[in-house]
PDB file of N, CA and C in Angstrom:
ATOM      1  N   UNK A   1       0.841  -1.170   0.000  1.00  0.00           N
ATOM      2  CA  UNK A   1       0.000   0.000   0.000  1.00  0.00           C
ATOM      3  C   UNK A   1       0.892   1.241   0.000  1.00  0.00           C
ATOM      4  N   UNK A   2       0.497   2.195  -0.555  1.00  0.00           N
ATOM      5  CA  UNK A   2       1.178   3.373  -1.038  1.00  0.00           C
ATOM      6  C   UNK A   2       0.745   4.809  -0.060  1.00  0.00           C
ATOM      7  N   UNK A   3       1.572   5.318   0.532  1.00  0.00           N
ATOM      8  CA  UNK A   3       1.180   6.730   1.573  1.00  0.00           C
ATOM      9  C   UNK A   3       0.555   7.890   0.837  1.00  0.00           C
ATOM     10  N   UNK A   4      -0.063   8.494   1.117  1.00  0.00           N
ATOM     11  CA  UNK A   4      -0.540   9.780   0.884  1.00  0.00           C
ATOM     12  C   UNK A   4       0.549  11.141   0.960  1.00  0.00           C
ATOM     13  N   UNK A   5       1.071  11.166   0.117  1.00  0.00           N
ATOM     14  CA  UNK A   5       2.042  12.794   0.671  1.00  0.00           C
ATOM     15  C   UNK A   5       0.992  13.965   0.951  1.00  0.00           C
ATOM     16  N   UNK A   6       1.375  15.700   1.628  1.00  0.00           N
ATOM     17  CA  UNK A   6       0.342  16.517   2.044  1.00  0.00           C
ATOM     18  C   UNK A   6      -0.151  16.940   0.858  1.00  0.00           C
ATOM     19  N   UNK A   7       1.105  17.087  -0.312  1.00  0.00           N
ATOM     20  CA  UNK A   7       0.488  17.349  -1.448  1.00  0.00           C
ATOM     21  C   UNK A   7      -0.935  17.268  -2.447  1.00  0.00           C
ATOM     22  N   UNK A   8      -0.275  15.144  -2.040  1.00  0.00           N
ATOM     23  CA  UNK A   8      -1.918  14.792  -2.796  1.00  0.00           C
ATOM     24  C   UNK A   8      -2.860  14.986  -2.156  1.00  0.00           C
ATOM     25  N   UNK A   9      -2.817  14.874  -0.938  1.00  0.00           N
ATOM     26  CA  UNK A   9      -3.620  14.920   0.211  1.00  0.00           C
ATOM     27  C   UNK A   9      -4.504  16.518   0.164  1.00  0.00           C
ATOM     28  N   UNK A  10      -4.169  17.413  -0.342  1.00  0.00           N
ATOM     29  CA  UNK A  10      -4.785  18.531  -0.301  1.00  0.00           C
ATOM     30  C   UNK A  10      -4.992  18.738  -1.600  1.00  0.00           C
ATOM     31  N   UNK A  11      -4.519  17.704  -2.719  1.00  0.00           N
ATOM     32  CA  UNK A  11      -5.510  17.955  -4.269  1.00  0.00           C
ATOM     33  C   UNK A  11      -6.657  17.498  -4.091  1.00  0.00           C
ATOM     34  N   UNK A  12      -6.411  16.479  -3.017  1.00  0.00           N
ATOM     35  CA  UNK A  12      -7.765  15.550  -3.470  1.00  0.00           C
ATOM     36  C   UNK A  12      -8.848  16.304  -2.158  1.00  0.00           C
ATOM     37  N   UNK A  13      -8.737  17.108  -1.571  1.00  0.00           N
ATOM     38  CA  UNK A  13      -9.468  17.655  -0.830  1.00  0.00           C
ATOM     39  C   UNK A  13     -10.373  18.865  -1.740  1.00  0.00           C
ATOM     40  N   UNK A  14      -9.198  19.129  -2.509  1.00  0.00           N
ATOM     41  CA  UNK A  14      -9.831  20.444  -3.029  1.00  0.00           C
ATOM     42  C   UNK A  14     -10.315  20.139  -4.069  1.00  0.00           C
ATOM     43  N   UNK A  15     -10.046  18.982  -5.226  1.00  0.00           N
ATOM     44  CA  UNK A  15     -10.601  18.335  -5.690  1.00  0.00           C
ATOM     45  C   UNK A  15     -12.466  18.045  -5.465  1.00  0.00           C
ATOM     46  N   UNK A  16     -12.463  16.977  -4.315  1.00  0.00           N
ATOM     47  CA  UNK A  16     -13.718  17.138  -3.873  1.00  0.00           C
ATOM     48  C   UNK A  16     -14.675  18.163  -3.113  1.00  0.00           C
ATOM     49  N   UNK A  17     -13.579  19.734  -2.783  1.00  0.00           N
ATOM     50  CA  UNK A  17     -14.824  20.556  -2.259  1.00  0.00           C
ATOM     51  C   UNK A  17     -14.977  20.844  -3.914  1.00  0.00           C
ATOM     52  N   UNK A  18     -14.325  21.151  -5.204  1.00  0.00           N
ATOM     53  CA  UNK A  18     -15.141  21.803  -6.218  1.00  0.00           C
ATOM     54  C   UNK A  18     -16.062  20.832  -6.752  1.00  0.00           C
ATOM     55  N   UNK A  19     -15.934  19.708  -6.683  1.00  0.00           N
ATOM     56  CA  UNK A  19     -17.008  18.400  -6.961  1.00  0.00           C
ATOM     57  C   UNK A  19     -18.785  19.097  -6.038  1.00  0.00           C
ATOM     58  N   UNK A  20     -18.292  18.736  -4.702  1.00  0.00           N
ATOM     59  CA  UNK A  20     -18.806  19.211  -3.759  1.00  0.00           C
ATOM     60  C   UNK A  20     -19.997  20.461  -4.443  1.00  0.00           C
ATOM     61  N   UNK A  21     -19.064  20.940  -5.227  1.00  0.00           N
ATOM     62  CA  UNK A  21     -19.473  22.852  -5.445  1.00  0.00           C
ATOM     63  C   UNK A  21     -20.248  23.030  -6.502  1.00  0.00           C
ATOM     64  N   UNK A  22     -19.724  21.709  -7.512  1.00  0.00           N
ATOM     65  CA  UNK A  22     -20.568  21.672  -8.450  1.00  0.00           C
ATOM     66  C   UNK A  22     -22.244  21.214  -8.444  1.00  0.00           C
ATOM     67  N   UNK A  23     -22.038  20.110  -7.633  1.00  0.00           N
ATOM     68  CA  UNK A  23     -23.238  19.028  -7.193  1.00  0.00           C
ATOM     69  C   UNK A  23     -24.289  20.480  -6.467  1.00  0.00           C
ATOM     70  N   UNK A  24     -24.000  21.354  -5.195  1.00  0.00           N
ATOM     71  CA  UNK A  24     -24.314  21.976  -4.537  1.00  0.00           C
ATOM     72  C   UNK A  24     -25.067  23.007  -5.739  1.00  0.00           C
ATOM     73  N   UNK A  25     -24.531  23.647  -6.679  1.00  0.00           N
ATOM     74  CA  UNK A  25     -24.685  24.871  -7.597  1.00  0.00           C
ATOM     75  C   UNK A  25     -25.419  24.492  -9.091  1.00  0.00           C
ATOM     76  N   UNK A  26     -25.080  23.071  -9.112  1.00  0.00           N
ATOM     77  CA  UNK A  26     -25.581  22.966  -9.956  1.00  0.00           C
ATOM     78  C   UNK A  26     -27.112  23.359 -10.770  1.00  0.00           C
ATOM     79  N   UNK A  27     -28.146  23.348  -9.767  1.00  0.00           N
ATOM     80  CA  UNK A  27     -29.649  23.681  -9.891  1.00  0.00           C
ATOM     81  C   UNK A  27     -29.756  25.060  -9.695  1.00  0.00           C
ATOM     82  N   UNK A  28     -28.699  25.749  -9.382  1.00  0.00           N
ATOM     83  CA  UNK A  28     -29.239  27.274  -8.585  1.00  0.00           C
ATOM     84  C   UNK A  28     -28.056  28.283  -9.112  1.00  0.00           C
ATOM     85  N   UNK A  29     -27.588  28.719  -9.143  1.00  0.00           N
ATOM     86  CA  UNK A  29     -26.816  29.958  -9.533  1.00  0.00           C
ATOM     87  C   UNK A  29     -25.530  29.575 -10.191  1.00  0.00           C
ATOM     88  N   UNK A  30     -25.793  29.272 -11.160  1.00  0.00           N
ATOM     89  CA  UNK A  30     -24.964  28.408 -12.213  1.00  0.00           C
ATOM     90  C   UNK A  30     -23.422  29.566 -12.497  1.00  0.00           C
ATOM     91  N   UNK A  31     -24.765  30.666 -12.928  1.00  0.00           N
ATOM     92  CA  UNK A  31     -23.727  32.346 -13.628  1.00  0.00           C
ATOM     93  C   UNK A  31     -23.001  32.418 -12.300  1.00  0.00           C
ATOM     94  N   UNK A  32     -22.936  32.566 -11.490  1.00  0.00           N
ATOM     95  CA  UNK A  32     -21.666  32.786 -10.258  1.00  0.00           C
ATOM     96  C   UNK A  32     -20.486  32.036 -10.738  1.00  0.00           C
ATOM     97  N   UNK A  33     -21.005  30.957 -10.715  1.00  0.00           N
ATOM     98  CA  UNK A  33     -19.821  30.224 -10.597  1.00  0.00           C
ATOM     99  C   UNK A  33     -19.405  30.104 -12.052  1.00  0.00           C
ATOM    100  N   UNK A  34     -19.699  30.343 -13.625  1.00  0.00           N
ATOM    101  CA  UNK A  34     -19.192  30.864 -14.038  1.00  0.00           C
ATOM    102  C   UNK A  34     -18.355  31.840 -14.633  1.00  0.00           C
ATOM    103  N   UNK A  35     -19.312  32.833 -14.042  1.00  0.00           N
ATOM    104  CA  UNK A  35     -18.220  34.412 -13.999  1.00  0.00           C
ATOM    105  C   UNK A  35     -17.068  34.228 -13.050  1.00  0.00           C
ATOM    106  N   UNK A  36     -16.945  33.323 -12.366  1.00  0.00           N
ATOM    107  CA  UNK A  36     -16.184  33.088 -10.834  1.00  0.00           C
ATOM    108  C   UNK A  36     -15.065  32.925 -11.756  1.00  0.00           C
ATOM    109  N   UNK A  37     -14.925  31.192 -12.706  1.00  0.00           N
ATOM    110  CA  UNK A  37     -14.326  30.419 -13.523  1.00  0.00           C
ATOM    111  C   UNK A  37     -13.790  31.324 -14.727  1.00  0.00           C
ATOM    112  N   UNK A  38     -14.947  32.361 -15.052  1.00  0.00           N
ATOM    113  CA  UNK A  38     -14.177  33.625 -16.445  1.00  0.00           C
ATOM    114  C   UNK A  38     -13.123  34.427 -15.504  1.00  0.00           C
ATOM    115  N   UNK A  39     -13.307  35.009 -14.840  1.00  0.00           N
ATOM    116  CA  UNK A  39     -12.352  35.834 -13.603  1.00  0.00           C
ATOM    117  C   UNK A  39     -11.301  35.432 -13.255  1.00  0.00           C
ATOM    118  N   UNK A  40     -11.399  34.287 -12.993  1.00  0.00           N
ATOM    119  CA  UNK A  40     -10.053  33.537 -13.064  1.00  0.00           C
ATOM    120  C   UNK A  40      -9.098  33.342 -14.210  1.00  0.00           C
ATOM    121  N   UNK A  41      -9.883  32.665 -14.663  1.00  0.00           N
ATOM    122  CA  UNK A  41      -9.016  32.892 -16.625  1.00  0.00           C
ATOM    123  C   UNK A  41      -8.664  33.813 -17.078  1.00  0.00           C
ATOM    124  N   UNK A  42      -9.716  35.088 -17.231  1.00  0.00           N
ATOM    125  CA  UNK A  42      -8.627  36.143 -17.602  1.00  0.00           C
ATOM    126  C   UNK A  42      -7.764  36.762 -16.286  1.00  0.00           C
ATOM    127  N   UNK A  43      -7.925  36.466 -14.962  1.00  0.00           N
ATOM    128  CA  UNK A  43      -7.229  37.149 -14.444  1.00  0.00           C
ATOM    129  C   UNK A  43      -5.532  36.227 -14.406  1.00  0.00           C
ATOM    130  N   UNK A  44      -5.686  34.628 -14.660  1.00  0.00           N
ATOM    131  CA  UNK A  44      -4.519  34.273 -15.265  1.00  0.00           C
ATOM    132  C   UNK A  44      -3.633  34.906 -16.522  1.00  0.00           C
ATOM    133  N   UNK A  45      -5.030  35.211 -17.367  1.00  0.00           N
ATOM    134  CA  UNK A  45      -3.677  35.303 -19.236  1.00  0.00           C
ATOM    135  C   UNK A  45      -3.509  36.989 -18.422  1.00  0.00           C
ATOM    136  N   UNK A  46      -3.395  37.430 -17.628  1.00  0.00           N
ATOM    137  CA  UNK A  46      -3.197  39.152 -17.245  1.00  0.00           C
ATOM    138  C   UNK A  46      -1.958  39.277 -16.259  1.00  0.00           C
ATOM    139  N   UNK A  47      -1.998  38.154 -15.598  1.00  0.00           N
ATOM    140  CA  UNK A  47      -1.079  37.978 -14.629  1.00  0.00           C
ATOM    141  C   UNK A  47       0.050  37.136 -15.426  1.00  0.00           C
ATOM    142  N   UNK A  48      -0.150  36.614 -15.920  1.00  0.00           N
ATOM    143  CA  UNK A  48       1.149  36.488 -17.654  1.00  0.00           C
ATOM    144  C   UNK A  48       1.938  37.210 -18.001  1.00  0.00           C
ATOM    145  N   UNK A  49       0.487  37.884 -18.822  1.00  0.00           N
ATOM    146  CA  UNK A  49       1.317  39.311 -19.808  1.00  0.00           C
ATOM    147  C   UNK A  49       1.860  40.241 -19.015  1.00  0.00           C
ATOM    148  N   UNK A  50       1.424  40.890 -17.668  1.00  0.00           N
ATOM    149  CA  UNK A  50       1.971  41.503 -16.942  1.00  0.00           C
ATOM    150  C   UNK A  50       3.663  41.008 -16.718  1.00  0.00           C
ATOM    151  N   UNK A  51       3.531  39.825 -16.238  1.00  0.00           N
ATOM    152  CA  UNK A  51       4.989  39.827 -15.439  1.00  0.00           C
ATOM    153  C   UNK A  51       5.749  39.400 -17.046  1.00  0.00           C
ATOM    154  N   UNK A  52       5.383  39.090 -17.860  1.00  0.00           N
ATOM    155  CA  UNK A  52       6.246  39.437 -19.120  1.00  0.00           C
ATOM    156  C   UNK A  52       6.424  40.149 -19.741  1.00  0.00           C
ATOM    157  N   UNK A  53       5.598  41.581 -19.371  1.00  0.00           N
ATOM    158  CA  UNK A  53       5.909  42.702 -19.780  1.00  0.00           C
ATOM    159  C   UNK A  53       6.923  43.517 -18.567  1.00  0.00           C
ATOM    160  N   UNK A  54       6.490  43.054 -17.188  1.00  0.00           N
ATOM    161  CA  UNK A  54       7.708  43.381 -16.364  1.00  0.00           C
ATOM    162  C   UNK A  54       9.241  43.041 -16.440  1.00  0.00           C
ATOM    163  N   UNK A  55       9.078  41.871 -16.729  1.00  0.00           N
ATOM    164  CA  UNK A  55      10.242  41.238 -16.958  1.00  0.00           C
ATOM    165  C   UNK A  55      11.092  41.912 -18.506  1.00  0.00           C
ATOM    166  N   UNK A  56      10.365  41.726 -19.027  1.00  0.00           N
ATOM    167  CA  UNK A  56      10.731  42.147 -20.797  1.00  0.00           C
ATOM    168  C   UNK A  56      11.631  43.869 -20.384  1.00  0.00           C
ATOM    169  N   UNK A  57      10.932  44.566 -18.937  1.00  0.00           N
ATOM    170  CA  UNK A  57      11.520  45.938 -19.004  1.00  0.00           C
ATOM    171  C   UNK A  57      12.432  45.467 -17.878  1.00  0.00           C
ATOM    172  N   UNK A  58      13.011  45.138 -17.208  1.00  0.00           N
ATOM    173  CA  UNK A  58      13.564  44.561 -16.045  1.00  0.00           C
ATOM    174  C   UNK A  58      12.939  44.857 -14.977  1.00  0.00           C
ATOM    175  N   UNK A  59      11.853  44.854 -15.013  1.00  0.00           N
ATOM    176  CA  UNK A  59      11.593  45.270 -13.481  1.00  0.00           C
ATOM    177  C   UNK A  59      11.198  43.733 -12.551  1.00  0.00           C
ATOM    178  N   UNK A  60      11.997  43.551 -11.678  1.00  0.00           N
ATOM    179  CA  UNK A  60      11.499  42.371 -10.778  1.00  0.00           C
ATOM    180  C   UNK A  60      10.328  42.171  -9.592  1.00  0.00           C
ATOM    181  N   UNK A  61       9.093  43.187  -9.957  1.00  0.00           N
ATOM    182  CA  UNK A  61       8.061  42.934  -8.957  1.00  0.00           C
ATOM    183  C   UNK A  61       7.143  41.853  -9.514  1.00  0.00           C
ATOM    184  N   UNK A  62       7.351  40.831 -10.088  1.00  0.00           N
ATOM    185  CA  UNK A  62       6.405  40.200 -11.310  1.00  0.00           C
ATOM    186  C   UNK A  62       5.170  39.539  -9.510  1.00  0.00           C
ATOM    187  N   UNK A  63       4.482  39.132 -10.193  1.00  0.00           N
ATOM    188  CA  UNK A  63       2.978  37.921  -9.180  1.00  0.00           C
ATOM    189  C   UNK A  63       3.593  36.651 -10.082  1.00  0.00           C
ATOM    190  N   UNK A  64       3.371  35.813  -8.467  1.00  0.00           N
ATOM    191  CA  UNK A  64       3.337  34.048  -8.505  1.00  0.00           C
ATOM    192  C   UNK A  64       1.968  33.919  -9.518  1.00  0.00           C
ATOM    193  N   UNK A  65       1.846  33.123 -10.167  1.00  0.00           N
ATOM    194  CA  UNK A  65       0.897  32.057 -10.285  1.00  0.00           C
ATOM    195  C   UNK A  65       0.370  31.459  -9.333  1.00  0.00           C
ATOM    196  N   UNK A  66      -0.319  31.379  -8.160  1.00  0.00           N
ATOM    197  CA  UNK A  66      -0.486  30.542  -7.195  1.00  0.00           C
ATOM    198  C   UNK A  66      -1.950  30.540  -6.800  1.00  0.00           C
ATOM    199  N   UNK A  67      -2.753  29.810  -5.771  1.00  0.00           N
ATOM    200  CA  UNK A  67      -3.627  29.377  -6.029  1.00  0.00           C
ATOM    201  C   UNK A  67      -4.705  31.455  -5.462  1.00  0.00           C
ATOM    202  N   UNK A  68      -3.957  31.379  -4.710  1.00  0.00           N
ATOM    203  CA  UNK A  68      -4.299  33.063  -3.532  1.00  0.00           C
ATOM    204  C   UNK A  68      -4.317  33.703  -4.771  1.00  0.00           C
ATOM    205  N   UNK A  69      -3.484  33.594  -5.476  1.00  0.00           N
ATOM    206  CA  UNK A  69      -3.770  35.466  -6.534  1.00  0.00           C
ATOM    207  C   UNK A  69      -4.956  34.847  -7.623  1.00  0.00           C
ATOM    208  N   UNK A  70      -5.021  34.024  -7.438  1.00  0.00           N
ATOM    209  CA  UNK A  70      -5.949  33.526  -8.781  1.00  0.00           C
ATOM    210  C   UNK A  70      -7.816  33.219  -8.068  1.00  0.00           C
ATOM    211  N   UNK A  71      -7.479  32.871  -6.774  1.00  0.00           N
ATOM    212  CA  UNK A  71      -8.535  33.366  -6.580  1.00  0.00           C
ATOM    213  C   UNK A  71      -9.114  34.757  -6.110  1.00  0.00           C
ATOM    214  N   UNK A  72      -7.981  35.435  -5.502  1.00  0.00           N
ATOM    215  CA  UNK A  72      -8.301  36.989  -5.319  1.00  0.00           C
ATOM    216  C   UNK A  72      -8.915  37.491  -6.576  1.00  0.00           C
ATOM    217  N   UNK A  73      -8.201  36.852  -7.524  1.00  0.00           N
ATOM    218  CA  UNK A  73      -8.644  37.646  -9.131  1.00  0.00           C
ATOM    219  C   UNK A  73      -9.918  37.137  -9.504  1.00  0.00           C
ATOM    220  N   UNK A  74     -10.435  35.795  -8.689  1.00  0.00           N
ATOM    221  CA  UNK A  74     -11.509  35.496  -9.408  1.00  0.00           C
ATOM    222  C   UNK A  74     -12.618  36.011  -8.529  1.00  0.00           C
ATOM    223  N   UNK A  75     -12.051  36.251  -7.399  1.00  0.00           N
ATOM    224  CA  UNK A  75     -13.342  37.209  -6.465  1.00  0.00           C
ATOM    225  C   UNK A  75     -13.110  38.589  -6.786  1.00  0.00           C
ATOM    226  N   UNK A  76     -12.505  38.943  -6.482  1.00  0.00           N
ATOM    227  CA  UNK A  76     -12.517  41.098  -7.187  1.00  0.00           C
ATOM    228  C   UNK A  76     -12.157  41.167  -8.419  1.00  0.00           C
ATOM    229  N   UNK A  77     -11.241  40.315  -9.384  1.00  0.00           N
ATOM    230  CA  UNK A  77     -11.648  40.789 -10.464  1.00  0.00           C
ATOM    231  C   UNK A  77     -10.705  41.609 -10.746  1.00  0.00           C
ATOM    232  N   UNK A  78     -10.218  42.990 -11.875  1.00  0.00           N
ATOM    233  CA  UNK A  78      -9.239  43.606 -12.469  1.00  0.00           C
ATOM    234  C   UNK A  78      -9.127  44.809 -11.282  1.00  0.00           C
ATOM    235  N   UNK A  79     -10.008  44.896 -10.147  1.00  0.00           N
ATOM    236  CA  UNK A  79      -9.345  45.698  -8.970  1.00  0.00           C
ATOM    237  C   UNK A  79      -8.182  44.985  -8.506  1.00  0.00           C
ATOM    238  N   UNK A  80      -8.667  43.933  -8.049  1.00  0.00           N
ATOM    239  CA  UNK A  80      -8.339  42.322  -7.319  1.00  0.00           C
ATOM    240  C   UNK A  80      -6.698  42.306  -7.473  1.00  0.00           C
ATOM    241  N   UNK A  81      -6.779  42.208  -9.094  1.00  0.00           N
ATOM    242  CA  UNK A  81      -5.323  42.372  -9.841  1.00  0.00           C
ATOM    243  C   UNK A  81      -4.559  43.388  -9.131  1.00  0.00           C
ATOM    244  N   UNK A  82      -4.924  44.740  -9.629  1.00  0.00           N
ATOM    245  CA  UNK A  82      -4.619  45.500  -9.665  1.00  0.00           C
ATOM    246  C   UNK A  82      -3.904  46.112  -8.056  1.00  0.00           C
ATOM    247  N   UNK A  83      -5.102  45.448  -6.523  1.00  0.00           N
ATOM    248  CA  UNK A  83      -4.433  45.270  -5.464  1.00  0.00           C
ATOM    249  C   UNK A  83      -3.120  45.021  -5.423  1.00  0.00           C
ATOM    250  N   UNK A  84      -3.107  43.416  -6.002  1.00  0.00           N
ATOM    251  CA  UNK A  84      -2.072  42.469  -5.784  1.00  0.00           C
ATOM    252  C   UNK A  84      -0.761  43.234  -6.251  1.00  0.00           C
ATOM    253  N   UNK A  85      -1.091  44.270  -7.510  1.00  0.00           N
ATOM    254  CA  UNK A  85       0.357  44.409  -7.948  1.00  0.00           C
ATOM    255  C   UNK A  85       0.935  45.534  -7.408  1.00  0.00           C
ATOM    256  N   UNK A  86      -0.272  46.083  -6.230  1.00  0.00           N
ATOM    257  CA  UNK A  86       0.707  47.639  -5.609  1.00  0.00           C
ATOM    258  C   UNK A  86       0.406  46.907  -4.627  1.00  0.00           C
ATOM    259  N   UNK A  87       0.552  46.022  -3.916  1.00  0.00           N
ATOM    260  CA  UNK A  87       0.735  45.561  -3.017  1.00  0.00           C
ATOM    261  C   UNK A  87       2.622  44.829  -2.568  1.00  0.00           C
ATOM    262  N   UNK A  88       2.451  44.424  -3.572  1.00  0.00           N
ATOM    263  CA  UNK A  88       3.653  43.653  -4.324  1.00  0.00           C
ATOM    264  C   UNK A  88       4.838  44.982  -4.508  1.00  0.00           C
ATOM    265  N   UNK A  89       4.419  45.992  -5.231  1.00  0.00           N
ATOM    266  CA  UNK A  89       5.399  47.187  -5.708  1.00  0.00           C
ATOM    267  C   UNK A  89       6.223  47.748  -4.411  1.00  0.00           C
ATOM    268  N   UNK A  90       4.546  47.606  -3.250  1.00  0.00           N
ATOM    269  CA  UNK A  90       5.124  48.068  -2.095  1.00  0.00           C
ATOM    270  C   UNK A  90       5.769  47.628  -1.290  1.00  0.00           C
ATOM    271  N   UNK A  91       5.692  46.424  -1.564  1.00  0.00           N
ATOM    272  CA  UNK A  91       6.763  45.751  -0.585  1.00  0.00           C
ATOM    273  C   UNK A  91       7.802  45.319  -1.183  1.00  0.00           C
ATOM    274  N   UNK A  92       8.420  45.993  -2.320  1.00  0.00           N
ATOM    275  CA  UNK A  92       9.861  46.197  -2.753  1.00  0.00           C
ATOM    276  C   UNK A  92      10.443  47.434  -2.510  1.00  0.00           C
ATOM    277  N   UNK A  93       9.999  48.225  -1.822  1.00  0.00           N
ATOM    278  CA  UNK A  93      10.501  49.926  -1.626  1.00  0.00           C
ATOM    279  C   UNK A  93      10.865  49.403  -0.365  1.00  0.00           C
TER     280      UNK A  93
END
């Protein structure tokens, strides 16, 4: 028998709360949780082009990819972003 590392151990959690989320949403407020899922997507291809347009000028304040900025972006959205990256600016001064 094979161990669980924390890794998998917290895909498969989060795994089943969006299962969970789907089953739950499915009959009732569908558009949330799609605009949720668009918000995210573009707030990924933005958080891209950004830090490759940072990078492209040298500037080193670029955003992680990680699970926090991607959902910040998918709850607020191009403010959301826009937090994250003077948030970020500021804590390089």
């Amino acid at each position: 028998m094979t161990e669980i590392t924390s890794g998998q151990g917290m895909l498969m959690i989060v795994m089943m709360c969006v299962v969970l989320l789907f089953i739950v949403m499915r009959g009732k407020r569908m558009d949330l949780l799609f605009g949720f899922v668009l918000r995210v997507l573009c707030g990924t291809v933005c958080i891209y082009i950004v830090n490759h347009l940072m990078l492209h000028f040298q500037y080193g304040g670029t955003l992680g990819l990680n699970p926090f900025t991607l959902i910040a972006s998918g709850i607020l959205g191009l403010p959301g972003l826009i937090a994250l990256y003077a948030i970020k600016i500021v804590s390089l001064l």
